[in-house]
Protein backbone atom coordinates (compact mmCIF):
# COMPACT_ATOMS: atom_id res chain seq x y z
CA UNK A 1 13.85 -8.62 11.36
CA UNK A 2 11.19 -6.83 12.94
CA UNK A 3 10.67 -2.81 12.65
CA UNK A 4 8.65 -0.73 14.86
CA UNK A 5 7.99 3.10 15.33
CA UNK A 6 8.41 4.33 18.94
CA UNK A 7 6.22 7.59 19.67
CA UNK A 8 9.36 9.75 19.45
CA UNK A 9 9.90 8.00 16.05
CA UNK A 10 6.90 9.34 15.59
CA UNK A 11 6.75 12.75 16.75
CA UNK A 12 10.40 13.06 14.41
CA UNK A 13 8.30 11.76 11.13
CA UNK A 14 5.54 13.78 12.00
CA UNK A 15 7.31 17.38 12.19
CA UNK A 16 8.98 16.53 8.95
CA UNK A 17 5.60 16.40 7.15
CA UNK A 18 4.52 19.78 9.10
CA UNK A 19 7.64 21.37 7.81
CA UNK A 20 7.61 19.81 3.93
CA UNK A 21 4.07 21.22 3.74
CA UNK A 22 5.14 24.48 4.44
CA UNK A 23 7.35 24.79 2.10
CA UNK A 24 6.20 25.92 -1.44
CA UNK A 25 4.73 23.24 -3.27
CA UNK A 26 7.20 21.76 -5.89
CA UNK A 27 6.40 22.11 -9.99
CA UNK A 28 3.41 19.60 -10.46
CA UNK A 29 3.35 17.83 -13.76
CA UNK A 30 0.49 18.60 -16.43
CA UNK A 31 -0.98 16.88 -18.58
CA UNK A 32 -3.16 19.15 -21.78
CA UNK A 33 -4.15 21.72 -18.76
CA UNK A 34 -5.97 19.49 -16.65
CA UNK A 35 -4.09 19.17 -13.30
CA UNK A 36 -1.57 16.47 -12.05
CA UNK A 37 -1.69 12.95 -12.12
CA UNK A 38 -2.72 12.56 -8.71
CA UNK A 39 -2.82 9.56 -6.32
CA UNK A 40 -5.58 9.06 -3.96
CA UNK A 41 -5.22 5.48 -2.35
CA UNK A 42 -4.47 2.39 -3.48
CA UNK A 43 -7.12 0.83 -5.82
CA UNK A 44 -5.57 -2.74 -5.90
CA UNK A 45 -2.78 -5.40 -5.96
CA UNK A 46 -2.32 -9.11 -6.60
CA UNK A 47 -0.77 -11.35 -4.08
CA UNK A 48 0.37 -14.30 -5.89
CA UNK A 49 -0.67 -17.18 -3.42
CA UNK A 50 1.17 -20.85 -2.93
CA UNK A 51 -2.37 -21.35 -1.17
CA UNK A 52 -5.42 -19.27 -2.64
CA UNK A 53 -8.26 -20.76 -0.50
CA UNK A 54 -5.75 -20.85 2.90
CA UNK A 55 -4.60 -17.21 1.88
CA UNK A 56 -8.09 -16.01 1.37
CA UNK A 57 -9.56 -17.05 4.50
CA UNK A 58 -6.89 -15.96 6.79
CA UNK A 59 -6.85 -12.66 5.59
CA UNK A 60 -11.32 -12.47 6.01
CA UNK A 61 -10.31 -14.06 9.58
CA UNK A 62 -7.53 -11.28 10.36
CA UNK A 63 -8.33 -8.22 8.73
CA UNK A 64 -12.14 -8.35 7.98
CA UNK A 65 -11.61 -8.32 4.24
CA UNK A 66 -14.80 -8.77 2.27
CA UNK A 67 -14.69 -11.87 0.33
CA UNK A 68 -16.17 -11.07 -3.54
CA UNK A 69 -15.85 -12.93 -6.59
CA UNK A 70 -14.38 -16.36 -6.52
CA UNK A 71 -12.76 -18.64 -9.60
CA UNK A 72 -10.54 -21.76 -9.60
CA UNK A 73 -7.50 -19.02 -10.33
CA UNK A 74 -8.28 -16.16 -7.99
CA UNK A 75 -10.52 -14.60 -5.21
CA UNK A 76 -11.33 -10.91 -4.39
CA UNK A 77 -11.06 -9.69 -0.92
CA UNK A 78 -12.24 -5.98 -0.62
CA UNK A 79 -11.25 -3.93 2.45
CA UNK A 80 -11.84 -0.04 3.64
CA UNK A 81 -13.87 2.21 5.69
CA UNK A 82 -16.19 4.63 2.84
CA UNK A 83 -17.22 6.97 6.31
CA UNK A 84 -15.84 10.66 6.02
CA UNK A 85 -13.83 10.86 9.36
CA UNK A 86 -13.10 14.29 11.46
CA UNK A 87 -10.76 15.77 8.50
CA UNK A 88 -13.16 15.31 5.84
CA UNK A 89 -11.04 12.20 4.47
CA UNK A 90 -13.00 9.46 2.56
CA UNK A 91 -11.14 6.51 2.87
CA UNK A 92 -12.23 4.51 -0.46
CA UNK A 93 -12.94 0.87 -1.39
CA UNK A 94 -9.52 -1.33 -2.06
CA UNK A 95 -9.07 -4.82 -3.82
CA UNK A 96 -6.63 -7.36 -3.10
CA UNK A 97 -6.44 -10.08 -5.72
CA UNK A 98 -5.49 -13.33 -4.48
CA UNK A 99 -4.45 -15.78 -7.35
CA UNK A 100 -3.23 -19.20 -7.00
CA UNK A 101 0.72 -19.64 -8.13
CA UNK A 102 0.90 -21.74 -10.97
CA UNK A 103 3.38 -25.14 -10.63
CA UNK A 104 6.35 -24.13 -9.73
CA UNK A 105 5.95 -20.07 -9.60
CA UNK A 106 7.28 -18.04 -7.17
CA UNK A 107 5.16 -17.31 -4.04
CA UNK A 108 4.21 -15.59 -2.21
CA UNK A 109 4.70 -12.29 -3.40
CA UNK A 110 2.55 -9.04 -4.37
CA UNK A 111 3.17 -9.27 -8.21
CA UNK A 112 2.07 -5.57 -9.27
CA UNK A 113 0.18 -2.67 -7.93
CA UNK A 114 -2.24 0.30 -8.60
CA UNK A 115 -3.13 3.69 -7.60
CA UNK A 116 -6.93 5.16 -7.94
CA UNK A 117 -6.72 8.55 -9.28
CA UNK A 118 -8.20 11.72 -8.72
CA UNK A 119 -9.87 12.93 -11.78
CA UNK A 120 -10.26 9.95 -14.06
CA UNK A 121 -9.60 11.51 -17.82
CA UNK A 122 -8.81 8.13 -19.38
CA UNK A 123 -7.79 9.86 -22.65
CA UNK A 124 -5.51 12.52 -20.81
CA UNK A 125 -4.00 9.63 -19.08
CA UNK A 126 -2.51 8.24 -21.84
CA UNK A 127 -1.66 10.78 -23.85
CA UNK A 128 0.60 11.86 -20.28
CA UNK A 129 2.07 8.15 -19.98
CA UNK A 130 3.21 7.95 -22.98
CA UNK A 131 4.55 11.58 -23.23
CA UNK A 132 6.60 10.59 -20.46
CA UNK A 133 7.75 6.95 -22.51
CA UNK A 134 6.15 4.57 -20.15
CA UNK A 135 4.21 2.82 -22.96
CA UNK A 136 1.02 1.99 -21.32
CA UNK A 137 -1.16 -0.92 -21.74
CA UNK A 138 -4.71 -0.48 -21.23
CA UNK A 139 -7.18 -2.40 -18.97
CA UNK A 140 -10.65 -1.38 -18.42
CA UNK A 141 -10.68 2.17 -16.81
CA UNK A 142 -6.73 1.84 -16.13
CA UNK A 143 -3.17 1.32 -17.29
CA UNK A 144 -0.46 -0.89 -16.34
CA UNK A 145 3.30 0.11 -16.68
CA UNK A 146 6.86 -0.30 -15.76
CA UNK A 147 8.35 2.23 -13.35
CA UNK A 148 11.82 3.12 -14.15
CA UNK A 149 13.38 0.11 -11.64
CA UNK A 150 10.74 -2.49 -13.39
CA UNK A 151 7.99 -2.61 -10.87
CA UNK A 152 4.47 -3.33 -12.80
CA UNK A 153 2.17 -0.09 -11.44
CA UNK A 154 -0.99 1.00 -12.80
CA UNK A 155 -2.93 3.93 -12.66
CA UNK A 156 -6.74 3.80 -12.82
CA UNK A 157 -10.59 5.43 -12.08
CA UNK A 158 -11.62 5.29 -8.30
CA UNK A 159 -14.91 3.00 -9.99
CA UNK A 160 -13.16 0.55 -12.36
CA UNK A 161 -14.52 -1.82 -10.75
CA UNK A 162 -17.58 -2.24 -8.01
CA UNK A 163 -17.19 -3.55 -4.34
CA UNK A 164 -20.41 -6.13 -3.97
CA UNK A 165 -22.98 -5.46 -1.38
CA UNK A 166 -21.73 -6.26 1.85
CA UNK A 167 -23.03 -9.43 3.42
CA UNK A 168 -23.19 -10.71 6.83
CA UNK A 169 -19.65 -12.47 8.53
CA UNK A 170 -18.70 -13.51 10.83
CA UNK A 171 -16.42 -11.65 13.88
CA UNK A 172 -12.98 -10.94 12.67
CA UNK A 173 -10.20 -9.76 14.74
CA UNK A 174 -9.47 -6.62 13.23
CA UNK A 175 -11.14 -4.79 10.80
CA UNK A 176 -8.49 -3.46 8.08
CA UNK A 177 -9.13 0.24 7.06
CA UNK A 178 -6.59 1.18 4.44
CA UNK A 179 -3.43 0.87 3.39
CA UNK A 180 -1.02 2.20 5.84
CA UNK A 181 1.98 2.20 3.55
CA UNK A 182 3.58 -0.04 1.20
CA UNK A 183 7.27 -0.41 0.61
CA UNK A 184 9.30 -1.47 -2.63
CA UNK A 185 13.18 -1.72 -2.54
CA UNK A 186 15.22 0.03 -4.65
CA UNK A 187 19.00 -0.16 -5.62
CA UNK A 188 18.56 4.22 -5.85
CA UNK A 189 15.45 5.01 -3.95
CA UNK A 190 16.36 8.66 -3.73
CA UNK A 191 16.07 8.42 -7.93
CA UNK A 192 12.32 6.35 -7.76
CA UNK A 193 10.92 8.31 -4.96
CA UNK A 194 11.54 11.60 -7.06
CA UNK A 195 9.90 9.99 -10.18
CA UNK A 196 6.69 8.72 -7.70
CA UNK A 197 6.42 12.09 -6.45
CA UNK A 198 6.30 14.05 -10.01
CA UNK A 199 4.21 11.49 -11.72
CA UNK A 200 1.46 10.96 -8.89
CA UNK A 201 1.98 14.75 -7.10
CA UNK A 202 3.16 12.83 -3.94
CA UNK A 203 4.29 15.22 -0.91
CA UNK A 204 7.30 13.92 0.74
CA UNK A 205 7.45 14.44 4.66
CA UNK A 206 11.17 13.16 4.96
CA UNK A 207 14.03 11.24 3.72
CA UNK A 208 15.61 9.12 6.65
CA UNK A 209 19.08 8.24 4.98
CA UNK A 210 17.66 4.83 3.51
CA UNK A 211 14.12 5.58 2.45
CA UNK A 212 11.65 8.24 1.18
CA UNK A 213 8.55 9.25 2.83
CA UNK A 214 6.10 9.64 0.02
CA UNK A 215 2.23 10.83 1.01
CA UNK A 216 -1.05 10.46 -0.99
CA UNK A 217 -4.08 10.95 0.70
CA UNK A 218 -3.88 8.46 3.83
CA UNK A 219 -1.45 6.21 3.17
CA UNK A 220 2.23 6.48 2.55
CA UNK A 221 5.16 4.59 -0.24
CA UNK A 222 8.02 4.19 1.22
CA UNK A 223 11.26 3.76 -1.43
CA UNK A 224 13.55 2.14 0.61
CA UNK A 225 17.47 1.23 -0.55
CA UNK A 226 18.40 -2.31 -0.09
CA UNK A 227 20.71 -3.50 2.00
CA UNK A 228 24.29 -4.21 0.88
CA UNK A 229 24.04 -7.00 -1.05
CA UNK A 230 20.73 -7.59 -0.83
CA UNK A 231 18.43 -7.71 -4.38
CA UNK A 232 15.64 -5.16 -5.14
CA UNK A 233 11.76 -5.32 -5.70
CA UNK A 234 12.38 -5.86 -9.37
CA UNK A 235 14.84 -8.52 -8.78
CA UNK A 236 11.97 -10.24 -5.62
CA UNK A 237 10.02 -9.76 -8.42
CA UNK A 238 7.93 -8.61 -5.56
CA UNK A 239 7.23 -5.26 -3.78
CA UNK A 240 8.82 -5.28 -0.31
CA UNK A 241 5.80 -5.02 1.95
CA UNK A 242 2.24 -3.82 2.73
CA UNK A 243 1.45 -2.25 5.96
CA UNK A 244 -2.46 -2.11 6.97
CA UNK A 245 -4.35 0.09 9.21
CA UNK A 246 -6.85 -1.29 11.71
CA UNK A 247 -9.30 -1.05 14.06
CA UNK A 248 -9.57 -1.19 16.54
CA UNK A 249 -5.49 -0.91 17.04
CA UNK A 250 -4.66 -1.43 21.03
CA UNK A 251 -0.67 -1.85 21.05
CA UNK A 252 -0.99 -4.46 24.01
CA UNK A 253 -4.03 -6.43 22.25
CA UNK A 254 -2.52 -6.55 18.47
CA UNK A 255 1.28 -7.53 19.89
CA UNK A 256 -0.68 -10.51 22.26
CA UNK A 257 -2.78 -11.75 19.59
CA UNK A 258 0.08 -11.71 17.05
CA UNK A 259 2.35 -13.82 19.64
CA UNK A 260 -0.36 -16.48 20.11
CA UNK A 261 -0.12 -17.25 16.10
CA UNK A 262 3.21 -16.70 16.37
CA UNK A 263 3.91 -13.93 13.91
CA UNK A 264 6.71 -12.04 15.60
CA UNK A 265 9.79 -13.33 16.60
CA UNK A 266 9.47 -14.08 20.04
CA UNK A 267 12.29 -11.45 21.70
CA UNK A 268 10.91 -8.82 19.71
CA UNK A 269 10.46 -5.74 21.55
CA UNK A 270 7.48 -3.91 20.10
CA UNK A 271 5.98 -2.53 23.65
CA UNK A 272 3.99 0.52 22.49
CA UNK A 273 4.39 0.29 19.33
CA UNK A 274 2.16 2.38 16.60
CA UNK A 275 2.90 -0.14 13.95
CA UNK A 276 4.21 -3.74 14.65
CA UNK A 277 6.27 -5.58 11.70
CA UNK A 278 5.03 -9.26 11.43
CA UNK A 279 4.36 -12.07 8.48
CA UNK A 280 0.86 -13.85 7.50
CA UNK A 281 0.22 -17.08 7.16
CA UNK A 282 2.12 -17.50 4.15
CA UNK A 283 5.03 -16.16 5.57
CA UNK A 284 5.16 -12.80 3.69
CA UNK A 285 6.25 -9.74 5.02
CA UNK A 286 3.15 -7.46 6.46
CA UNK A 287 2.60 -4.80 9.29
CA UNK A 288 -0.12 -3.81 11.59
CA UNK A 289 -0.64 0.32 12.43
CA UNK A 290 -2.57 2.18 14.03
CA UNK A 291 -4.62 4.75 11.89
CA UNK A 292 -3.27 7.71 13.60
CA UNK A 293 -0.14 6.94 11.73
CA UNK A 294 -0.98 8.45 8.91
CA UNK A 295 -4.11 10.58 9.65
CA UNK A 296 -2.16 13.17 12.01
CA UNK A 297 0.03 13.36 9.05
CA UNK A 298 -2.36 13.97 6.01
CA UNK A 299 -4.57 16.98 7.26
């Protein structure tokens, strides 16, 4: 099934954000004084691979990602622009972890997830996780925990860990920016967004009947139901999708290029679109935006 947002779409999500800033900011969560938990982007995530070296490559070919440390097990790909744009936004640096499935493990799938946060108190943290009973297990600059449907999510400093130097590469075809959004399913997403937006001080822009606009910086989760009968991130044991902003994004240029490989059905209709719903070369769910997506949205 593919999804795309028509400009009207659009226009619709984008006067729901103008009017949920307006309105007075909802209680914030504390922790000992120092400000909310807050999310700033996406720090990293591990797609669990049936194809580490195939998986790897593809995305460097696609999306530009910067290839870092390598094992037998797993290979870094880094991704996102570090410029200041127009709004005084600083994108920040982003890790996806690609690690080989083991004999007979499910894949693919994006196995858990974290947010970089504002001001890094590592103590504070903690003491805040576990006031709220998430039980928190520590990992160098970060914690991982459950979220109240099961998802593994972490929390952790913008510098856990350090992009390389970048080297020279070869041409891609697009150059990934950030995170556009990312999606998990939920069998009461009204019930997880509201816990994502206390714990992280998200701002919601709208709630479309089956999922929850949730903003941090420039990017976007998206707490969508699931469909009658059908079984929820925890139950995937996967999140739903990622959606990635690129450059440069011509509608006309990303839809042709993604036909040739064959990565939309072929009667989709995605003319125009600002973000086109495909799969990579695993087969896993993933979508292609354009920046302005989110950016007219986050000022």
């Amino acid at each position: 099934m593919t999804y795309t947002m028509n400009r009207r779409q659009l226009l619709r999500t984008l006067a729901g954000t103008a009017a949920a800033t307006a309105l007075a900011a909802p209680a914030r969560a504390q922790f000992h004084g120092k400000g909310p938990l807050k999310a700033t982007w996406v720090s990293h995530y591990t797609y669990v691979a049936p194809d580490m070296k195939k998986t790897r490559d593809w995305y460097h070919e696609m999306f530009g990602m910067q290839i870092g440390h390598e094992d037998a097990k797993q290979a870094h790909l880094w991704f996102g622009d570090n410029s200041v744009n127009s709004a005084g936004v600083n994108w920040g640096d982003t890790l996806m972890i690609v690690r080989q499935a083991n004999a007979g493990e499910q894949a693919p799938r994006i196995e858990r997830f974290a947010f970089a946060i504002e001001k890094w108190d590592a103590p504070a943290v903690e003491a805040e996780l576990k006031r709220r009973g998430l039980q928190p297990k520590s990992d160098d600059r970060g914690f991982w925990f459950n979220d109240p449907d099961g998802n593994e999510v972490g929390v952790f400093a913008r510098d856990y860990i350090t992009r390389p130097a970048a080297t020279t590469q070869a041409q891609s075809v697009w150059k990934a920016t950030n995170v556009n959004h990312i999606v998990f399913l939920s069998k009461d997403y009204k019930k997880l967004g509201a816990w994502y937006k206390d714990l992280l001080d998200m701002r919601e822009s709208s709630d479309l009947g089956r999922d929850l606009y949730l903003w941090f910086r420039v990017s976007a989760f998206i707490p969508t139901a699931t469909r009658e009968g059908g079984k929820s991130s925890p139950e995937l044991k996967s999140l739903d999708h990622i959606a990635y902003s690129i450059e440069p994004y011509k509608s006309p240029e990303v839809e042709a290029e993604l036909r040739k490989r064959k990565l939309i059905q072929a009667d989709a209709n995605v003319k125009g679109s600002l973000g086109i719903n495909c799969v990579d070369v695993n087969g896993f769910k993933t979508q292609v935006c354009d920046k302005l997506l989110v950016l007219n949205s986050s000022r």
